[in-house]
N, C-alpha and C. Protein backbone atom coordinates (compact mmCIF):
# COMPACT_ATOMS: atom_id res chain seq x y z
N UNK A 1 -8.51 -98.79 38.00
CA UNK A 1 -9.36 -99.76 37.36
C UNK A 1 -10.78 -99.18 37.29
N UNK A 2 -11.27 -99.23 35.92
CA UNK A 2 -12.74 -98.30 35.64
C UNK A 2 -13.42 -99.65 35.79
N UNK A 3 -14.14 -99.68 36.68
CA UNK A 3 -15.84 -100.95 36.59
C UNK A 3 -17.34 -100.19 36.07
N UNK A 4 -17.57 -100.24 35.19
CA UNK A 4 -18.50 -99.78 34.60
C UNK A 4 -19.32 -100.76 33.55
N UNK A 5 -20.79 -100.67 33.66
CA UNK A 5 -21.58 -101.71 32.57
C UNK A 5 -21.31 -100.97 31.19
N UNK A 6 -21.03 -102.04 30.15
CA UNK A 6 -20.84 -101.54 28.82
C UNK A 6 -22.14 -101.48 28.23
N UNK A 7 -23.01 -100.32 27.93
CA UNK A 7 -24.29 -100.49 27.24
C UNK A 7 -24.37 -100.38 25.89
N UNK A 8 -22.71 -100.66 25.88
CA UNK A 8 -22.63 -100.27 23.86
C UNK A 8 -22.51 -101.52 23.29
N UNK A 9 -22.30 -102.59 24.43
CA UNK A 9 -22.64 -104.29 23.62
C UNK A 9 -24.38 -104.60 23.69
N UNK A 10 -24.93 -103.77 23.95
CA UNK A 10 -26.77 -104.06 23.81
C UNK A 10 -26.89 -103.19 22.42
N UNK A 11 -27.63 -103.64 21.89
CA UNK A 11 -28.28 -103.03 20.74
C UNK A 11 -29.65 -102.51 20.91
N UNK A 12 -29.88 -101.13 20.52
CA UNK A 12 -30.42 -99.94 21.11
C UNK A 12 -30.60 -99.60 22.22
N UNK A 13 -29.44 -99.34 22.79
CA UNK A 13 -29.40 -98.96 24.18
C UNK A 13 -29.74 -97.67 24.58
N UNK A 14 -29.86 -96.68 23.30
CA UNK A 14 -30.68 -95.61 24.11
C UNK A 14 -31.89 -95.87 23.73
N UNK A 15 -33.52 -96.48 23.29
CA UNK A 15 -34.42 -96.93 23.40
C UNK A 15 -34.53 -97.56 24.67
N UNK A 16 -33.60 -98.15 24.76
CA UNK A 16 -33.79 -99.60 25.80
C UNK A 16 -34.36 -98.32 27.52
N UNK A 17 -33.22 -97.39 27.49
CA UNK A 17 -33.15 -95.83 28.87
C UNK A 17 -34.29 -95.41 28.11
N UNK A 18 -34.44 -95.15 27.21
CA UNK A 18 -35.77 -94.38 26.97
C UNK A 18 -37.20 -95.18 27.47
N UNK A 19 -36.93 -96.70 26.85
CA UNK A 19 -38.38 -97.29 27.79
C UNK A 19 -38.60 -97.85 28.83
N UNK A 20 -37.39 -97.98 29.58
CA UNK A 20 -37.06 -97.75 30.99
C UNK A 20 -37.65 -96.76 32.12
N UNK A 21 -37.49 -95.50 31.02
CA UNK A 21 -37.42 -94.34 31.74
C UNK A 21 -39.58 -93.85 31.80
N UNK A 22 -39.71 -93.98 30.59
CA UNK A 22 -40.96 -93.93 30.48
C UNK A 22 -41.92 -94.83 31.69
N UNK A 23 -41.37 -96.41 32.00
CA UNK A 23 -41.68 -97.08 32.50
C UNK A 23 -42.19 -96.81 33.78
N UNK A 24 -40.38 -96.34 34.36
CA UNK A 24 -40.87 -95.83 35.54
C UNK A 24 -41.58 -94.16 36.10
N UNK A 25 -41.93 -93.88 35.44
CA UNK A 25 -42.46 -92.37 35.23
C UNK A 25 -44.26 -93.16 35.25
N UNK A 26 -44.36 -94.02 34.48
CA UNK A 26 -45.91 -94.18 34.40
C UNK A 26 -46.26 -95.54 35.85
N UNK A 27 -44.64 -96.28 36.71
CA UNK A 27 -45.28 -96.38 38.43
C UNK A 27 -45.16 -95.50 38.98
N UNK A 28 -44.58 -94.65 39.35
CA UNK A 28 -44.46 -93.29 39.84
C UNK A 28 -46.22 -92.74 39.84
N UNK A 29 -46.44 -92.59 38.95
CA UNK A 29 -47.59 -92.01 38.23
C UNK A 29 -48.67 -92.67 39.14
N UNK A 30 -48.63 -93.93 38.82
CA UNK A 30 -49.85 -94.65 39.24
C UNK A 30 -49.39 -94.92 40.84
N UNK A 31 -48.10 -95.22 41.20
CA UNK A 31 -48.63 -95.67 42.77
C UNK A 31 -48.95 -94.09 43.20
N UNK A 32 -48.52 -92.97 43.29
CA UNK A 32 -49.12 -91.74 43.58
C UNK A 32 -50.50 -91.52 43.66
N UNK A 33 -51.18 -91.69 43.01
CA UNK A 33 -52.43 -91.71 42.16
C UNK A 33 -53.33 -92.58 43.01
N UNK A 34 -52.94 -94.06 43.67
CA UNK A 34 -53.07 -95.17 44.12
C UNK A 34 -52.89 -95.15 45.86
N UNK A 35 -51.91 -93.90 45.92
CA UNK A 35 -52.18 -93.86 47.39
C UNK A 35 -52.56 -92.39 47.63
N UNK A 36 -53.01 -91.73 47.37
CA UNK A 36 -54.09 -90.59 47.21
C UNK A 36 -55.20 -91.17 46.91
N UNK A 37 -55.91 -92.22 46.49
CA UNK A 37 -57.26 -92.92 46.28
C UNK A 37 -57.46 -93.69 47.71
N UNK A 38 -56.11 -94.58 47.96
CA UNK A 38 -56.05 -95.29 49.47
C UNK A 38 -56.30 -94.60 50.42
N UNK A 39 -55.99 -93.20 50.43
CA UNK A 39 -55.88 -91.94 52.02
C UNK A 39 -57.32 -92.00 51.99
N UNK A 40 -57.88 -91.46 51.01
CA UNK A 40 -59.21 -90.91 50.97
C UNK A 40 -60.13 -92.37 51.16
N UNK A 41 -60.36 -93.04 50.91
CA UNK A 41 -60.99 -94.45 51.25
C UNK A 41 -60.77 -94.55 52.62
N UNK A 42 -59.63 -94.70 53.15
CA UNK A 42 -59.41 -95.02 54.70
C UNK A 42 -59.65 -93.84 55.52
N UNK A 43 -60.12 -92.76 54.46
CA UNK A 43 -60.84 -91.37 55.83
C UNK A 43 -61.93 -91.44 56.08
N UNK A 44 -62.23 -91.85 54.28
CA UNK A 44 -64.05 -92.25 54.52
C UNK A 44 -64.47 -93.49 55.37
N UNK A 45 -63.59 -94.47 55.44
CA UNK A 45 -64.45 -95.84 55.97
C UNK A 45 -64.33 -95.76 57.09
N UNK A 46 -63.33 -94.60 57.87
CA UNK A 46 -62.87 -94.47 59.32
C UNK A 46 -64.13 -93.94 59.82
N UNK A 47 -64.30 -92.78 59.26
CA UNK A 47 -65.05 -91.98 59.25
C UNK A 47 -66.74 -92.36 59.78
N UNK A 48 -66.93 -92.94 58.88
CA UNK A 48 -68.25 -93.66 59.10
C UNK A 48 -68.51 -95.47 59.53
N UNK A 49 -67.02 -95.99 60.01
CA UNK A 49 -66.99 -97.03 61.04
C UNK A 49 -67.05 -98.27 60.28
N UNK A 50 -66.48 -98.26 59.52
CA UNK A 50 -66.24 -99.65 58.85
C UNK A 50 -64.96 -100.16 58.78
N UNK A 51 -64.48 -100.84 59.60
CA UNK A 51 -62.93 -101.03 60.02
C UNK A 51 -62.42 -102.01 59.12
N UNK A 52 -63.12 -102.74 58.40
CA UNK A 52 -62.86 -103.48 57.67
C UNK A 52 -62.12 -103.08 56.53
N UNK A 53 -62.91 -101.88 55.81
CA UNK A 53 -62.42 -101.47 54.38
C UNK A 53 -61.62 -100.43 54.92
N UNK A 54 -61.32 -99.52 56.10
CA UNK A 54 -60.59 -98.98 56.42
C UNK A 54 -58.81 -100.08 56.80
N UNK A 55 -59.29 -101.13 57.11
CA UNK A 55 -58.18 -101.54 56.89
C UNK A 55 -57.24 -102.22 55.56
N UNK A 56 -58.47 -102.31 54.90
CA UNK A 56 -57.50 -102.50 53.16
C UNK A 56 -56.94 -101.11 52.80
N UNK A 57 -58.03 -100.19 52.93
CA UNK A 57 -57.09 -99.02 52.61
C UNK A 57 -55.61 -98.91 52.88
N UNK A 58 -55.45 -98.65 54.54
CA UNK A 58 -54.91 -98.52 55.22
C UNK A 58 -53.62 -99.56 54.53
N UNK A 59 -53.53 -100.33 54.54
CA UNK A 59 -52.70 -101.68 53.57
C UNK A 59 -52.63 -101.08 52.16
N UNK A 60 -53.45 -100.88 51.74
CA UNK A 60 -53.25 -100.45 49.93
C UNK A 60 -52.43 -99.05 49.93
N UNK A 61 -52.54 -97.98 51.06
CA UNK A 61 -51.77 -96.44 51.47
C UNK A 61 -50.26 -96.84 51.54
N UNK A 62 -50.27 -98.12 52.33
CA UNK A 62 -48.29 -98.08 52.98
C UNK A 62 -48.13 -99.13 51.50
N UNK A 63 -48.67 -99.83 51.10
CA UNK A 63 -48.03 -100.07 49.72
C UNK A 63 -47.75 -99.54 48.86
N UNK A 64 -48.78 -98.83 48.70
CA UNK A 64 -48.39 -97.59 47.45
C UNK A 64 -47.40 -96.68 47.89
N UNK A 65 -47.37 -96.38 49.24
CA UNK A 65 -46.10 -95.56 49.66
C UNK A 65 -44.39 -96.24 49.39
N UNK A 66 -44.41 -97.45 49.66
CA UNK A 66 -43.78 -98.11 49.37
C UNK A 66 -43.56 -98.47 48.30
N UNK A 67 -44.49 -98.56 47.25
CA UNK A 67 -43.72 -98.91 46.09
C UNK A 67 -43.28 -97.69 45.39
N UNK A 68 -44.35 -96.35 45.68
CA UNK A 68 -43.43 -94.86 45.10
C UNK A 68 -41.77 -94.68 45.59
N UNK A 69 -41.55 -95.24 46.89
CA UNK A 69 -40.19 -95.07 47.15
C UNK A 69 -39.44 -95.98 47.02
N UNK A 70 -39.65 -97.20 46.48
CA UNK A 70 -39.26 -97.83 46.08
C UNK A 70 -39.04 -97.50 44.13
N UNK A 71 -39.51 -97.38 43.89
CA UNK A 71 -39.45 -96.24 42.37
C UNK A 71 -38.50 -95.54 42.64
N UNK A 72 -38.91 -94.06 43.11
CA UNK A 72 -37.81 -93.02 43.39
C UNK A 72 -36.93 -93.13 43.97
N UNK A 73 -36.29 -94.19 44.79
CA UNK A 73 -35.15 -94.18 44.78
C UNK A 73 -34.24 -95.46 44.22
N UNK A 74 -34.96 -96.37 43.45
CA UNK A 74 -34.27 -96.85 42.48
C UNK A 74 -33.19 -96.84 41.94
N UNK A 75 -33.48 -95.21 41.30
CA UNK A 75 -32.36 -95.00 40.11
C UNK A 75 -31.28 -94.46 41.29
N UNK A 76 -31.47 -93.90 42.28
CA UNK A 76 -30.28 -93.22 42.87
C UNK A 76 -29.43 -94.07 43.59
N UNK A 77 -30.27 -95.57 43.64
CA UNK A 77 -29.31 -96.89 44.26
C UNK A 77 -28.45 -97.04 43.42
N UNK A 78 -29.27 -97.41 42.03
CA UNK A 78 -28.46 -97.94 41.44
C UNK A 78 -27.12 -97.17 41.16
N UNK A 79 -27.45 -95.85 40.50
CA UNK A 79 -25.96 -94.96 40.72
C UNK A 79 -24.94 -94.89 41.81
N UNK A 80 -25.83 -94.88 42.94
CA UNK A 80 -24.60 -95.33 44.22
C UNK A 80 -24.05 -96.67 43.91
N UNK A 81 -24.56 -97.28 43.89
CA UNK A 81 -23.70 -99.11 43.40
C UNK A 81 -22.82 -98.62 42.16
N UNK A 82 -22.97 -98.27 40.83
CA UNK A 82 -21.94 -98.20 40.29
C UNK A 82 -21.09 -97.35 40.53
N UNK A 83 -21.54 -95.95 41.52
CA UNK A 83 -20.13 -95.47 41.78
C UNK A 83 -19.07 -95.57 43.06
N UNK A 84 -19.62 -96.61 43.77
CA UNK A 84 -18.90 -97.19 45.20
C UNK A 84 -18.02 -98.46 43.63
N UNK A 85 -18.82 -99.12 42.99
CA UNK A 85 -17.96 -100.00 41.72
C UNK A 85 -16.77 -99.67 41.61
N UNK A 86 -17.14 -98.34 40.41
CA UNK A 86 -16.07 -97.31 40.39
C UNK A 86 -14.45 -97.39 40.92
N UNK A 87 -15.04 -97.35 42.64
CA UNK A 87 -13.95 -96.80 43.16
C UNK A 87 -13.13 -98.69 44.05
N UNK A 88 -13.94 -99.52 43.86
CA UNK A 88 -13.55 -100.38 44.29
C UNK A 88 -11.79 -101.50 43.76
C-alpha cells in the first residue's frame, strides 16, 4: 500500500514548491542574520553592564536559533513522516 500526498489534484503545484521553497530560504536568511545581530548586542551590553538589553538579546539569540532550526529541519521532518507513511 503506497501513502503518498497527491500534488497533482492542486493546481500549480510546482509554483506552489517553488514559493514554498523561496519562502523558506528568505527565514533561513533572516533568522541567521537576526541571531548574528542578537550575539553581537548581547556582547556589547554584557560588555559594558547593562543586563537589561543583554537580556533581550540573549532571548532574541535562542529564538532566532530556534527558529533557524526549526526551518532547517522542517523539510527533513516532513520527509521522514511521509516515508515512515510509506511503509506503514
Amino acid at each position: 500500500m503506497d501513502v503518498f500526498p497527491d500534488f497533482g489534484g492542486v493546481g500549480a503545484a510546482g509554483d506552489l514548491r517553488t514559493i514554498i521553497g523561496a519562502l523558506l530560504m528568505f527565514v533561513l536568511i533572516i533568522a541567521v542574520l537576526m541571531l548574528i545581530v542578537s550575539a553581537i548586542v548581547w556582547a556589547i551590553s554584557s560588555s559594558t553592564g547593562n543586563p537589561h538589553t543583554a537580556t533581550k538579546a540573549r532571548t532574541g539569540a535562542w529564538v532566532a536559533l530556534g527558529t533557524a532550526a526549526l526551518a532547517g529541519a522542517g523539510v527533513a521532518w516532513v520527509n521522514f513522516l511521509l516515508g515512515v507513511g510509506e511503509h506503514l
